[in-house]
ModelCIF file with pLDDT and N, C-alpha, C, O atoms, coordinates in Angstrom:
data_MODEL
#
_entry.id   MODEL 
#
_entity.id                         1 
_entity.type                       polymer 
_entity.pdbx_number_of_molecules   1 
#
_entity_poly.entity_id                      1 
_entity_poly.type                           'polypeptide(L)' 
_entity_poly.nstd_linkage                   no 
_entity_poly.nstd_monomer                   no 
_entity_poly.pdbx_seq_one_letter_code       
;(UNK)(UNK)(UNK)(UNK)(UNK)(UNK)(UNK)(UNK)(UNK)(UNK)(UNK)(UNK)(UNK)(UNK)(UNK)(UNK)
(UNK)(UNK)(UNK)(UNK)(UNK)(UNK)(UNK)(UNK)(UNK)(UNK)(UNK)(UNK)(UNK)(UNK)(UNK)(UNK)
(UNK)(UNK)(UNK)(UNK)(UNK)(UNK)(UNK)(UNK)(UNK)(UNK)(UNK)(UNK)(UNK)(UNK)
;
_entity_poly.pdbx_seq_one_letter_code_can   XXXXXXXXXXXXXXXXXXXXXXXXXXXXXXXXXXXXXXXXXXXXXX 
_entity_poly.pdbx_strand_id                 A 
#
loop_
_entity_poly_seq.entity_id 
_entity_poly_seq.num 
_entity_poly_seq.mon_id 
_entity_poly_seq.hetero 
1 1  UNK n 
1 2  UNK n 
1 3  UNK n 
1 4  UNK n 
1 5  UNK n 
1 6  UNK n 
1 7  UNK n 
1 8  UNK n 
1 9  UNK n 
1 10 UNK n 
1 11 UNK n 
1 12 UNK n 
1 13 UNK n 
1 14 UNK n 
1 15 UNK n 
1 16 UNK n 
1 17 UNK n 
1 18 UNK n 
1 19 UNK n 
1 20 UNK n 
1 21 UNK n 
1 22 UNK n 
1 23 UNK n 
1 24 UNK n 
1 25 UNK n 
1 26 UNK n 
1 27 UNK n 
1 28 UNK n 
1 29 UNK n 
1 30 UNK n 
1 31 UNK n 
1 32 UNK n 
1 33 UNK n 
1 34 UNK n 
1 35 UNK n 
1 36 UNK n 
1 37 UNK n 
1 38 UNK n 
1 39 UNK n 
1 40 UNK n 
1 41 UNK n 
1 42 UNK n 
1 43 UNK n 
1 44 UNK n 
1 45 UNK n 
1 46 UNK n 
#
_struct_asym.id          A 
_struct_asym.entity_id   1 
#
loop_
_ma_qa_metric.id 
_ma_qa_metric.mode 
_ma_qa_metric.name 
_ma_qa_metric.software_group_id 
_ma_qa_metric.type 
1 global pLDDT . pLDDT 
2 local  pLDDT . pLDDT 
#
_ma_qa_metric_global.metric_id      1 
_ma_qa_metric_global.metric_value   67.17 
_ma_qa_metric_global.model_id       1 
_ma_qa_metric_global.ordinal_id     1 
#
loop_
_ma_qa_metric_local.label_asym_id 
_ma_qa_metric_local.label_comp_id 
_ma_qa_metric_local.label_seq_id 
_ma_qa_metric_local.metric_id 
_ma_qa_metric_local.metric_value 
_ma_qa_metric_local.model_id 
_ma_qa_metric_local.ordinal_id 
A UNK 1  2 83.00 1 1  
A UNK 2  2 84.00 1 2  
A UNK 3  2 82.00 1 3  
A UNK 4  2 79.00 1 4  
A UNK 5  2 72.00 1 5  
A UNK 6  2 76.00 1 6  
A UNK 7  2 73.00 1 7  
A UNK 8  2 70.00 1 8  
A UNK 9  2 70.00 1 9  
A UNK 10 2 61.00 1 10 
A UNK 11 2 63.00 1 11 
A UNK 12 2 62.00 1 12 
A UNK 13 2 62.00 1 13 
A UNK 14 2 69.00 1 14 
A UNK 15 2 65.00 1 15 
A UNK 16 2 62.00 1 16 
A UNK 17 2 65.00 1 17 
A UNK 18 2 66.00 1 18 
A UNK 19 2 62.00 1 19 
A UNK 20 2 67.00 1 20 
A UNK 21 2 63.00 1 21 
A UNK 22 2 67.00 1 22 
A UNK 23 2 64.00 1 23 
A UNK 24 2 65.00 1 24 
A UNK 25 2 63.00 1 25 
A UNK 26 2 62.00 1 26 
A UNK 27 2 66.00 1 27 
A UNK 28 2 56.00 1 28 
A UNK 29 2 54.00 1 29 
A UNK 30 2 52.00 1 30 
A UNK 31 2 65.00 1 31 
A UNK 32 2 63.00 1 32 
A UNK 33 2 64.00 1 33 
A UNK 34 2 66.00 1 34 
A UNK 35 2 70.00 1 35 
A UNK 36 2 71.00 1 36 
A UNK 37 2 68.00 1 37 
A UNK 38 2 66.00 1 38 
A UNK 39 2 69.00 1 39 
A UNK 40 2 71.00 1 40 
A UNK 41 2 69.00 1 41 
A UNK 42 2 68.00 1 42 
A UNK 43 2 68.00 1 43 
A UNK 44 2 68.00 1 44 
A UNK 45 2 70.00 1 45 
A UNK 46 2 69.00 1 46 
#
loop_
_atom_site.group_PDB 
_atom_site.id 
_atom_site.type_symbol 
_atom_site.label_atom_id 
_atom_site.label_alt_id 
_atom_site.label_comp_id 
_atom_site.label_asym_id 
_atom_site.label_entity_id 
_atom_site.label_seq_id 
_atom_site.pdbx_PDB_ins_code 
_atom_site.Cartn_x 
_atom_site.Cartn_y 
_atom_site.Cartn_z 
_atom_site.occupancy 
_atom_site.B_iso_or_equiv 
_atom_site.pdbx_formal_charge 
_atom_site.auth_seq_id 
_atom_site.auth_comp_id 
_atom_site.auth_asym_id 
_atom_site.auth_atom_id 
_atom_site.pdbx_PDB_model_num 
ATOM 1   N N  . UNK A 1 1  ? -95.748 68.968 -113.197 1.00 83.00 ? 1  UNK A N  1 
ATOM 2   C CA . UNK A 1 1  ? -95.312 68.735 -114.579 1.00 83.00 ? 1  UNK A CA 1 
ATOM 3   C C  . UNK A 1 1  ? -95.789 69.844 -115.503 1.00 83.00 ? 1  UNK A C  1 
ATOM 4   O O  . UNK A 1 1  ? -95.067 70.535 -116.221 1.00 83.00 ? 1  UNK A O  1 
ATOM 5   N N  . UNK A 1 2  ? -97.362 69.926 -115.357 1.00 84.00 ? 2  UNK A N  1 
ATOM 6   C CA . UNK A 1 2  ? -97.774 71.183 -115.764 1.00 84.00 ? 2  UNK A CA 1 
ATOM 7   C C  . UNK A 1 2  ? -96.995 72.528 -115.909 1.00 84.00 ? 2  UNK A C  1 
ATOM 8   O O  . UNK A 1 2  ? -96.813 73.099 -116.984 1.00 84.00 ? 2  UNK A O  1 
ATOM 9   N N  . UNK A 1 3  ? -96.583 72.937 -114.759 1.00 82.00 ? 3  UNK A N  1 
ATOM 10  C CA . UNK A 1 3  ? -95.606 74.318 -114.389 1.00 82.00 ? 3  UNK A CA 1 
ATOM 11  C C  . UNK A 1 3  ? -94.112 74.285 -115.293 1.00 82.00 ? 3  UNK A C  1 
ATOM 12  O O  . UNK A 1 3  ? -93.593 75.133 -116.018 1.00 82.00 ? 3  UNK A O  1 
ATOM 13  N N  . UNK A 1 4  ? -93.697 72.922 -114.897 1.00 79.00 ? 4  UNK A N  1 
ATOM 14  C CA . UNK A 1 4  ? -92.102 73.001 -115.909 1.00 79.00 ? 4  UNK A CA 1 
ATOM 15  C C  . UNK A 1 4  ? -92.378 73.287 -117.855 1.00 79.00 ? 4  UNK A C  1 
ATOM 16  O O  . UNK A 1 4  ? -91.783 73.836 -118.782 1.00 79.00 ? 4  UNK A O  1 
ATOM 17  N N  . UNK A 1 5  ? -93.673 72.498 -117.626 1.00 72.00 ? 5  UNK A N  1 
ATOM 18  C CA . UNK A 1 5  ? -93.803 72.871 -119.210 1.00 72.00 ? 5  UNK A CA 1 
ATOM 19  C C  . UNK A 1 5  ? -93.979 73.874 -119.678 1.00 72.00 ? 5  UNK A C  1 
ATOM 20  O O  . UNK A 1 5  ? -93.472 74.175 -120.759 1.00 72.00 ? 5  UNK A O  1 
ATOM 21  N N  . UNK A 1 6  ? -95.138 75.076 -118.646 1.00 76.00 ? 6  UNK A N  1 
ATOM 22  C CA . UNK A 1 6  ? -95.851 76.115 -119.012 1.00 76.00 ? 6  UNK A CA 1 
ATOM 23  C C  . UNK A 1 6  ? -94.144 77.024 -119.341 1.00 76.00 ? 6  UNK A C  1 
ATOM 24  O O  . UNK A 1 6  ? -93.913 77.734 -120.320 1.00 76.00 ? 6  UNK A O  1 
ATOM 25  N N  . UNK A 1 7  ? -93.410 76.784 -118.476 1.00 73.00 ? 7  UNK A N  1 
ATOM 26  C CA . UNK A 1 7  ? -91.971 77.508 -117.739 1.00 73.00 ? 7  UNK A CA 1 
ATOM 27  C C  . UNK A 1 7  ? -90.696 77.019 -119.319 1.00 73.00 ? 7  UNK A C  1 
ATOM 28  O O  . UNK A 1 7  ? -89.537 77.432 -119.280 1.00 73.00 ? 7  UNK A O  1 
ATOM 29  N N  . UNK A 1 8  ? -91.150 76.231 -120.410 1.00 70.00 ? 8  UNK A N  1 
ATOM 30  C CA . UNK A 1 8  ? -90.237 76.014 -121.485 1.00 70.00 ? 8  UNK A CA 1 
ATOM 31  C C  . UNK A 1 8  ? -90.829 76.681 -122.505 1.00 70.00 ? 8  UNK A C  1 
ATOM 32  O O  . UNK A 1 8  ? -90.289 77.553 -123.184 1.00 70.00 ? 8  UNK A O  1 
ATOM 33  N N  . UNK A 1 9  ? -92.303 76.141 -122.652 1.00 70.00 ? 9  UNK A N  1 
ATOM 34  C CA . UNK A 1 9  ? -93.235 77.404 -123.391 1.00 70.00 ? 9  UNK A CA 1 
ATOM 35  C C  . UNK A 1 9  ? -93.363 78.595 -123.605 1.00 70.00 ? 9  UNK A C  1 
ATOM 36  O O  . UNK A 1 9  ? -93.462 79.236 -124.652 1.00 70.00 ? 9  UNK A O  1 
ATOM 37  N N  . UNK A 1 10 ? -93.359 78.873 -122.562 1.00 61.00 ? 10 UNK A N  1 
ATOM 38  C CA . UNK A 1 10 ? -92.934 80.693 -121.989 1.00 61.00 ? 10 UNK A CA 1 
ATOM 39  C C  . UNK A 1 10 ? -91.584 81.436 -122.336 1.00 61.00 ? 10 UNK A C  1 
ATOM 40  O O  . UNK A 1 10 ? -91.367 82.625 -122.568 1.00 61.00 ? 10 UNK A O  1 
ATOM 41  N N  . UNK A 1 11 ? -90.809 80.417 -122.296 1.00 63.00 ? 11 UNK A N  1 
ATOM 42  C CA . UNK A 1 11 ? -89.317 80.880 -122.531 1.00 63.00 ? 11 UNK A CA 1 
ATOM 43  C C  . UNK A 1 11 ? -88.732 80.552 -123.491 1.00 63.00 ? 11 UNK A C  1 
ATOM 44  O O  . UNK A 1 11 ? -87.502 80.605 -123.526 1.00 63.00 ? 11 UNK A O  1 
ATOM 45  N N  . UNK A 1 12 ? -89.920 79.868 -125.142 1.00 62.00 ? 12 UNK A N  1 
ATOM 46  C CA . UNK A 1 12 ? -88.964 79.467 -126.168 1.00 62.00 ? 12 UNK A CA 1 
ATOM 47  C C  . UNK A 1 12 ? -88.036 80.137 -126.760 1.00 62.00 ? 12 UNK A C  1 
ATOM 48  O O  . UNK A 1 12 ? -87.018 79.547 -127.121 1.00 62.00 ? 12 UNK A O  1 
ATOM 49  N N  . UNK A 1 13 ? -88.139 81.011 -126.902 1.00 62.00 ? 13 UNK A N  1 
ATOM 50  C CA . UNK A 1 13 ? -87.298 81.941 -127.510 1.00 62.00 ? 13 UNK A CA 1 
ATOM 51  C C  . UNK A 1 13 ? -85.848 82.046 -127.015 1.00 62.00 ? 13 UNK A C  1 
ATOM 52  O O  . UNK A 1 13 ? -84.828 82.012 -127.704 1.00 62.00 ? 13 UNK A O  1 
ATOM 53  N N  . UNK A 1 14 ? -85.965 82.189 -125.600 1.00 69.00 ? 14 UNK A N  1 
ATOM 54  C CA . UNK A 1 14 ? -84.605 82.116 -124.877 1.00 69.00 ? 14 UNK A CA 1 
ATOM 55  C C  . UNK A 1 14 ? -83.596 80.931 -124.795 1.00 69.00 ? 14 UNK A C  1 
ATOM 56  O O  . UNK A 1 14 ? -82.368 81.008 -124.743 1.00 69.00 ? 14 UNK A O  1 
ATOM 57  N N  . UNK A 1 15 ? -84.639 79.453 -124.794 1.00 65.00 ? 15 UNK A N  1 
ATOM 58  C CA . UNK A 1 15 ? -84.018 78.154 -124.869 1.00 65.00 ? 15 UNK A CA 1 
ATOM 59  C C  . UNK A 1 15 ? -83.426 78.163 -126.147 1.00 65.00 ? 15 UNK A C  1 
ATOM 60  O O  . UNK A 1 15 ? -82.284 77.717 -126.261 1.00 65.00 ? 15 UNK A O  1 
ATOM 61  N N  . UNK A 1 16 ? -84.354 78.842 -127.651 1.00 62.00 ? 16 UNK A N  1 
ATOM 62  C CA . UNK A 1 16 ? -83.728 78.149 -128.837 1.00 62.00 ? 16 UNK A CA 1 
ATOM 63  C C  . UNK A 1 16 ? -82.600 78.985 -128.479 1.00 62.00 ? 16 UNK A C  1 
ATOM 64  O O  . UNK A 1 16 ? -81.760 78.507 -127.717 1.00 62.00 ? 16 UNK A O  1 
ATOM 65  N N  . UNK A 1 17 ? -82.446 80.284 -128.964 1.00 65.00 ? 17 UNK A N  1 
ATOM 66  C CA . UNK A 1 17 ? -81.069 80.969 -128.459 1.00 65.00 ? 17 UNK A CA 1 
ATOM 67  C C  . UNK A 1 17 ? -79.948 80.978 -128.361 1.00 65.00 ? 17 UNK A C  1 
ATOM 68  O O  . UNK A 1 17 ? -79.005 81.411 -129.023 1.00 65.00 ? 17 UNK A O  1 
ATOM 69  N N  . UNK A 1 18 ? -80.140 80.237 -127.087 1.00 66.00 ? 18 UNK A N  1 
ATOM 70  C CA . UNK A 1 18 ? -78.945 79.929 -126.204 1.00 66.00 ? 18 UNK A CA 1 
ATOM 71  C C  . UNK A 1 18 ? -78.515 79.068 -126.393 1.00 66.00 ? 18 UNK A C  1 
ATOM 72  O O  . UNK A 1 18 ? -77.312 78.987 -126.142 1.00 66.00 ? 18 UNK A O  1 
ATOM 73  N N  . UNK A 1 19 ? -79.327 77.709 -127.038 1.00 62.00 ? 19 UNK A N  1 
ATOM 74  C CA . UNK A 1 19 ? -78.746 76.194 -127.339 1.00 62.00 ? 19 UNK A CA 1 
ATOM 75  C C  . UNK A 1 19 ? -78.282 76.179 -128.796 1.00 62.00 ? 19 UNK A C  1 
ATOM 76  O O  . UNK A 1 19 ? -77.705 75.237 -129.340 1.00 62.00 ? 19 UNK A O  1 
ATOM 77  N N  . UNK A 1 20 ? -78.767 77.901 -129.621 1.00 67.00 ? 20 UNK A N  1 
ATOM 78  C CA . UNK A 1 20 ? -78.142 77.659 -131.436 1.00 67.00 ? 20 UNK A CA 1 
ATOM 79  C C  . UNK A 1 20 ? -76.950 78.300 -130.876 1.00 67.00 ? 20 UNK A C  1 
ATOM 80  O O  . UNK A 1 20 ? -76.075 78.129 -131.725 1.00 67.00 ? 20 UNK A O  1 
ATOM 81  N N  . UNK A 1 21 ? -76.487 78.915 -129.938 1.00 63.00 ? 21 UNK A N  1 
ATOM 82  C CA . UNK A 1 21 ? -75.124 79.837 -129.693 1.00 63.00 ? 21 UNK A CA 1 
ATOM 83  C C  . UNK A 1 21 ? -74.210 78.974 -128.964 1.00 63.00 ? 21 UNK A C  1 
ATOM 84  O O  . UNK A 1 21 ? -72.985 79.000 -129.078 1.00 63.00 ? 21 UNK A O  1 
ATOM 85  N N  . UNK A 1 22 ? -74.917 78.172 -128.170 1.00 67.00 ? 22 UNK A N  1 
ATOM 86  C CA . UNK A 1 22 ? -74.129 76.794 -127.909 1.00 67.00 ? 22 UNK A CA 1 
ATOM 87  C C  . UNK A 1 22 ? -73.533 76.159 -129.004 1.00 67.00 ? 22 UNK A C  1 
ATOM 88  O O  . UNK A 1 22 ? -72.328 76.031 -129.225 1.00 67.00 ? 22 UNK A O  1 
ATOM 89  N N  . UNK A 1 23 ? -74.326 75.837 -129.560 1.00 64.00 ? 23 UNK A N  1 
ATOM 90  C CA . UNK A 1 23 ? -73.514 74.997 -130.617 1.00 64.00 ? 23 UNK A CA 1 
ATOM 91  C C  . UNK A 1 23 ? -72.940 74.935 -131.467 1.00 64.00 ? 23 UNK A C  1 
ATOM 92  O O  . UNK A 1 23 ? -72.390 74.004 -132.055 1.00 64.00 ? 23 UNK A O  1 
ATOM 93  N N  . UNK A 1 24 ? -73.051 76.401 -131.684 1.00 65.00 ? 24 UNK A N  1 
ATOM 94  C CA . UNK A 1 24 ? -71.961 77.153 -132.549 1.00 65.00 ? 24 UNK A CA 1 
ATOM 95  C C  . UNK A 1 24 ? -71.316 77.202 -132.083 1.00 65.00 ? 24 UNK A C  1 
ATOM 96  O O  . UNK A 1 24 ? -70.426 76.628 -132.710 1.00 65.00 ? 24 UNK A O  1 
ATOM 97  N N  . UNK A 1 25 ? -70.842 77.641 -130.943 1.00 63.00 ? 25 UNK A N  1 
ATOM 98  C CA . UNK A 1 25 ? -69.489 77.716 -130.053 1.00 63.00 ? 25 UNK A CA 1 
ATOM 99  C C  . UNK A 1 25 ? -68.639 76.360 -130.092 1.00 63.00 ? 25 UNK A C  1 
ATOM 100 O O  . UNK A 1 25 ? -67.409 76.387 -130.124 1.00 63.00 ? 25 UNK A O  1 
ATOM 101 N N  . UNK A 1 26 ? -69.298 75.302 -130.088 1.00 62.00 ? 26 UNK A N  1 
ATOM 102 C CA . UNK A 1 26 ? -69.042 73.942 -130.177 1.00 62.00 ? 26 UNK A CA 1 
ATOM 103 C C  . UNK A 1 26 ? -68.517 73.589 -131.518 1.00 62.00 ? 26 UNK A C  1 
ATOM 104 O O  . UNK A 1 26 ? -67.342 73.661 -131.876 1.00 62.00 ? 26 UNK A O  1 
ATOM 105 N N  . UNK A 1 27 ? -69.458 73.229 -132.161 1.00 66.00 ? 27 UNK A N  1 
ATOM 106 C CA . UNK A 1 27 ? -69.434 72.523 -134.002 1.00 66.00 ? 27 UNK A CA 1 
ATOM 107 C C  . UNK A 1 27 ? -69.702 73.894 -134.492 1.00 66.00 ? 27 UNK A C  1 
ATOM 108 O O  . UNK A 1 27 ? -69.071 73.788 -135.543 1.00 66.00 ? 27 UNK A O  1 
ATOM 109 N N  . UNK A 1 28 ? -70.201 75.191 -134.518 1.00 56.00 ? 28 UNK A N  1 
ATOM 110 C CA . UNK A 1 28 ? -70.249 75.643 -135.815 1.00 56.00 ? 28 UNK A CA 1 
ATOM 111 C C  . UNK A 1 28 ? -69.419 76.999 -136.119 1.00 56.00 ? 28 UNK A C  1 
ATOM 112 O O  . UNK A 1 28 ? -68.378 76.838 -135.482 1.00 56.00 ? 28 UNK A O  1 
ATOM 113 N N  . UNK A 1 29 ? -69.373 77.869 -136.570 1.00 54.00 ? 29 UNK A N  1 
ATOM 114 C CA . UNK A 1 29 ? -67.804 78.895 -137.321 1.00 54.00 ? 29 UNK A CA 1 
ATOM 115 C C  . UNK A 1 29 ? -66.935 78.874 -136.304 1.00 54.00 ? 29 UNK A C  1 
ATOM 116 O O  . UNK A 1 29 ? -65.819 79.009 -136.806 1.00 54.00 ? 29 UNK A O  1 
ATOM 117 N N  . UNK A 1 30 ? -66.866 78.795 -135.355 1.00 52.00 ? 30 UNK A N  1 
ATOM 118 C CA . UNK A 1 30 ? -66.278 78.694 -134.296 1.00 52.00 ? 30 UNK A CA 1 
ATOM 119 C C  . UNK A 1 30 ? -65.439 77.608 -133.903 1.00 52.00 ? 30 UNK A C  1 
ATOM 120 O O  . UNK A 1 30 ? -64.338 77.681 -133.357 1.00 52.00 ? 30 UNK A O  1 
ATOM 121 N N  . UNK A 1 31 ? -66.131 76.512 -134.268 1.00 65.00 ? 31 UNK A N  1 
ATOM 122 C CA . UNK A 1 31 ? -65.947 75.117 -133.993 1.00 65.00 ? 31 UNK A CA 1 
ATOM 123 C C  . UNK A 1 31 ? -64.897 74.800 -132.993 1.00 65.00 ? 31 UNK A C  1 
ATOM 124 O O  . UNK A 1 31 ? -63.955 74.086 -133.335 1.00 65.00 ? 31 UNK A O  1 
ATOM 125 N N  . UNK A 1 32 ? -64.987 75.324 -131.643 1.00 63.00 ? 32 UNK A N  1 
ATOM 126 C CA . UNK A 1 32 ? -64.426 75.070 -130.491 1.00 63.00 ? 32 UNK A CA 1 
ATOM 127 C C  . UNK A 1 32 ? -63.683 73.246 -130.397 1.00 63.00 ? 32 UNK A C  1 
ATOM 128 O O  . UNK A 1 32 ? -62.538 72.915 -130.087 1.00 63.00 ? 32 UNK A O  1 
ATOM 129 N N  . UNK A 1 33 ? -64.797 72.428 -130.773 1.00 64.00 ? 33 UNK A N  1 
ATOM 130 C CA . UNK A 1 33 ? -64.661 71.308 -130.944 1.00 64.00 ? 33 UNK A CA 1 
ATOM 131 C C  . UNK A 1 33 ? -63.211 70.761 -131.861 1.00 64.00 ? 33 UNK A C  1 
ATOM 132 O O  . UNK A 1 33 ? -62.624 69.691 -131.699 1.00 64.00 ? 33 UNK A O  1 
ATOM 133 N N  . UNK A 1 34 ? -62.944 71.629 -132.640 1.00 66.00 ? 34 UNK A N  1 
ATOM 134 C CA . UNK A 1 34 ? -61.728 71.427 -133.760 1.00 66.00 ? 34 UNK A CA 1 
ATOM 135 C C  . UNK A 1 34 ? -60.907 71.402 -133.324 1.00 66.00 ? 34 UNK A C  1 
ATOM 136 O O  . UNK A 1 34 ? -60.158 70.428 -133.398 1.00 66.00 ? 34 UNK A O  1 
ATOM 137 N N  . UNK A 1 35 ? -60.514 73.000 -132.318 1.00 70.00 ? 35 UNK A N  1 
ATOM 138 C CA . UNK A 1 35 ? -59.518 73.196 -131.489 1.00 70.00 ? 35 UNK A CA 1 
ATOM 139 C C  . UNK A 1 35 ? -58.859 72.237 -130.323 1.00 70.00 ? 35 UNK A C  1 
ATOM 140 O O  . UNK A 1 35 ? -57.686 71.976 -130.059 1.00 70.00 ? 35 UNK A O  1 
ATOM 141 N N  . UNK A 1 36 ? -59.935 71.879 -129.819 1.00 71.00 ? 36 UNK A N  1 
ATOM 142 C CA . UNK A 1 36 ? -59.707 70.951 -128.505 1.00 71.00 ? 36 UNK A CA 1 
ATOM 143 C C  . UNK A 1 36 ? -59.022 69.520 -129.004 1.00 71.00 ? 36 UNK A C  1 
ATOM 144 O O  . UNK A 1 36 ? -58.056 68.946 -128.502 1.00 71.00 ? 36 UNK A O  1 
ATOM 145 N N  . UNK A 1 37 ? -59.818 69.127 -130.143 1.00 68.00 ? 37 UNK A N  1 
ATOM 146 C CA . UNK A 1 37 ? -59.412 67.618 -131.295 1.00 68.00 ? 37 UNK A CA 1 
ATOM 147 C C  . UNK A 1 37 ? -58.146 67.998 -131.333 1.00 68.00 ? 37 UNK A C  1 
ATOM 148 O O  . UNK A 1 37 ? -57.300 67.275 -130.806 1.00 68.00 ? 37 UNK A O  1 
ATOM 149 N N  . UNK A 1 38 ? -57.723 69.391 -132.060 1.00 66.00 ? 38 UNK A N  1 
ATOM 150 C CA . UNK A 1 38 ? -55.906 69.933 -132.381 1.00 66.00 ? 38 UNK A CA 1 
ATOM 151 C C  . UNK A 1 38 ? -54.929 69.469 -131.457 1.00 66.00 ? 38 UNK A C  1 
ATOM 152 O O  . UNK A 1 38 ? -53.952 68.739 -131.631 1.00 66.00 ? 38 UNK A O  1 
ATOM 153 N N  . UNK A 1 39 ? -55.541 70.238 -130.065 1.00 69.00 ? 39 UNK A N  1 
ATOM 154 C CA . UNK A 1 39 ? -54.970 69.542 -128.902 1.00 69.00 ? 39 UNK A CA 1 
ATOM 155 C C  . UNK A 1 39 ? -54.365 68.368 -128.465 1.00 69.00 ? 39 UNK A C  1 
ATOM 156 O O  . UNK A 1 39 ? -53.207 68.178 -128.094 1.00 69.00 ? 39 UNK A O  1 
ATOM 157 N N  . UNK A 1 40 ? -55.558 67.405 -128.586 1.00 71.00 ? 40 UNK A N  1 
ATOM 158 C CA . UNK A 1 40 ? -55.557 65.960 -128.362 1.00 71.00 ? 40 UNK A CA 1 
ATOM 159 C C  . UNK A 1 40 ? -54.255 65.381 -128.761 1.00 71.00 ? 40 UNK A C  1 
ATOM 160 O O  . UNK A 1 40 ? -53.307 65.009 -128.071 1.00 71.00 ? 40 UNK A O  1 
ATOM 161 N N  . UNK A 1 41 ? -54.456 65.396 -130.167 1.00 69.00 ? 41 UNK A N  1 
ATOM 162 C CA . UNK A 1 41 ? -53.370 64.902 -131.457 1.00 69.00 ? 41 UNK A CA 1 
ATOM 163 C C  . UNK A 1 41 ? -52.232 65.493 -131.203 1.00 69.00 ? 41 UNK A C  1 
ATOM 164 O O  . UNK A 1 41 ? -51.241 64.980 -131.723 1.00 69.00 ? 41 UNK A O  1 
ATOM 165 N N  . UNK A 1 42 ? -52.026 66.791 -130.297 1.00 68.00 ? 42 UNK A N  1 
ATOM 166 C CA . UNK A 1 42 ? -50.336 67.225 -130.490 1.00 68.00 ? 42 UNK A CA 1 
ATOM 167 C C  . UNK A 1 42 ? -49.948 66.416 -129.250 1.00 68.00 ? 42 UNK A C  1 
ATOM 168 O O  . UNK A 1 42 ? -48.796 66.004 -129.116 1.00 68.00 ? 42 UNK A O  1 
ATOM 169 N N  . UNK A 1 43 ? -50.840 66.203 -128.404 1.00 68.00 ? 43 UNK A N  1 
ATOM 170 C CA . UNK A 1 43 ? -50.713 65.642 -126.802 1.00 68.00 ? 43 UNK A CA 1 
ATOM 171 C C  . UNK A 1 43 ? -50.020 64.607 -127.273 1.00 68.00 ? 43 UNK A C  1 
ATOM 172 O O  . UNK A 1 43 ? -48.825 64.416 -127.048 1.00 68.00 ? 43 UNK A O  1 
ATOM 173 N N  . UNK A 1 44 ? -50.875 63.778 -128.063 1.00 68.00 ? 44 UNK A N  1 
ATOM 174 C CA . UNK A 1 44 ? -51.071 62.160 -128.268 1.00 68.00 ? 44 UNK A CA 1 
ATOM 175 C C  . UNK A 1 44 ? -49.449 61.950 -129.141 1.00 68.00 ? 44 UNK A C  1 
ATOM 176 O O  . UNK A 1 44 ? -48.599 61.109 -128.847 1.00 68.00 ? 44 UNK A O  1 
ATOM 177 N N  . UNK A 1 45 ? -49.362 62.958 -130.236 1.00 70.00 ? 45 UNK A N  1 
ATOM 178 C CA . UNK A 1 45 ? -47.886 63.062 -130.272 1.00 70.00 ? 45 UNK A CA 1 
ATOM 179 C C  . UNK A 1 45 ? -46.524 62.993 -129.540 1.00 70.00 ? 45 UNK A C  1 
ATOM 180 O O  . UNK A 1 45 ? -45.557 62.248 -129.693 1.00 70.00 ? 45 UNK A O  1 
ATOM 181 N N  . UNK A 1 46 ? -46.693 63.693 -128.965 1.00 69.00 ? 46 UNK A N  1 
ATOM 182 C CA . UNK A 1 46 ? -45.813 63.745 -127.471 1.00 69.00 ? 46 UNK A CA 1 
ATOM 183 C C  . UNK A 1 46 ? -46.131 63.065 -126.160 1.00 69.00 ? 46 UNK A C  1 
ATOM 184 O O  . UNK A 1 46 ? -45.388 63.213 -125.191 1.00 69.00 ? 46 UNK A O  1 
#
């Protein structure tokens, strides 16, 4: 348990990162999430 923690500690920088660029890609300027919703609704139309 020790080791996985030392191993998130060690690597904060890289975790925050990657999970704020995640989620931008997702919900934020990007909002991937919008697009896919767009989708849905033209589907759900037809």
């Amino acid at each position: 348990e020790l080791m996985e923690e030392k191993l998130r500690l060690g690597n904060f920088e890289k975790l925050f990162s990657a999970l704020q660029d995640v989620y931008h890609s997702l919900s934020g300027d990007n909002r991937g999430l919008d697009w896919i919703g767009l989708a849905m609704s033209q589907l759900e139309s037809v």
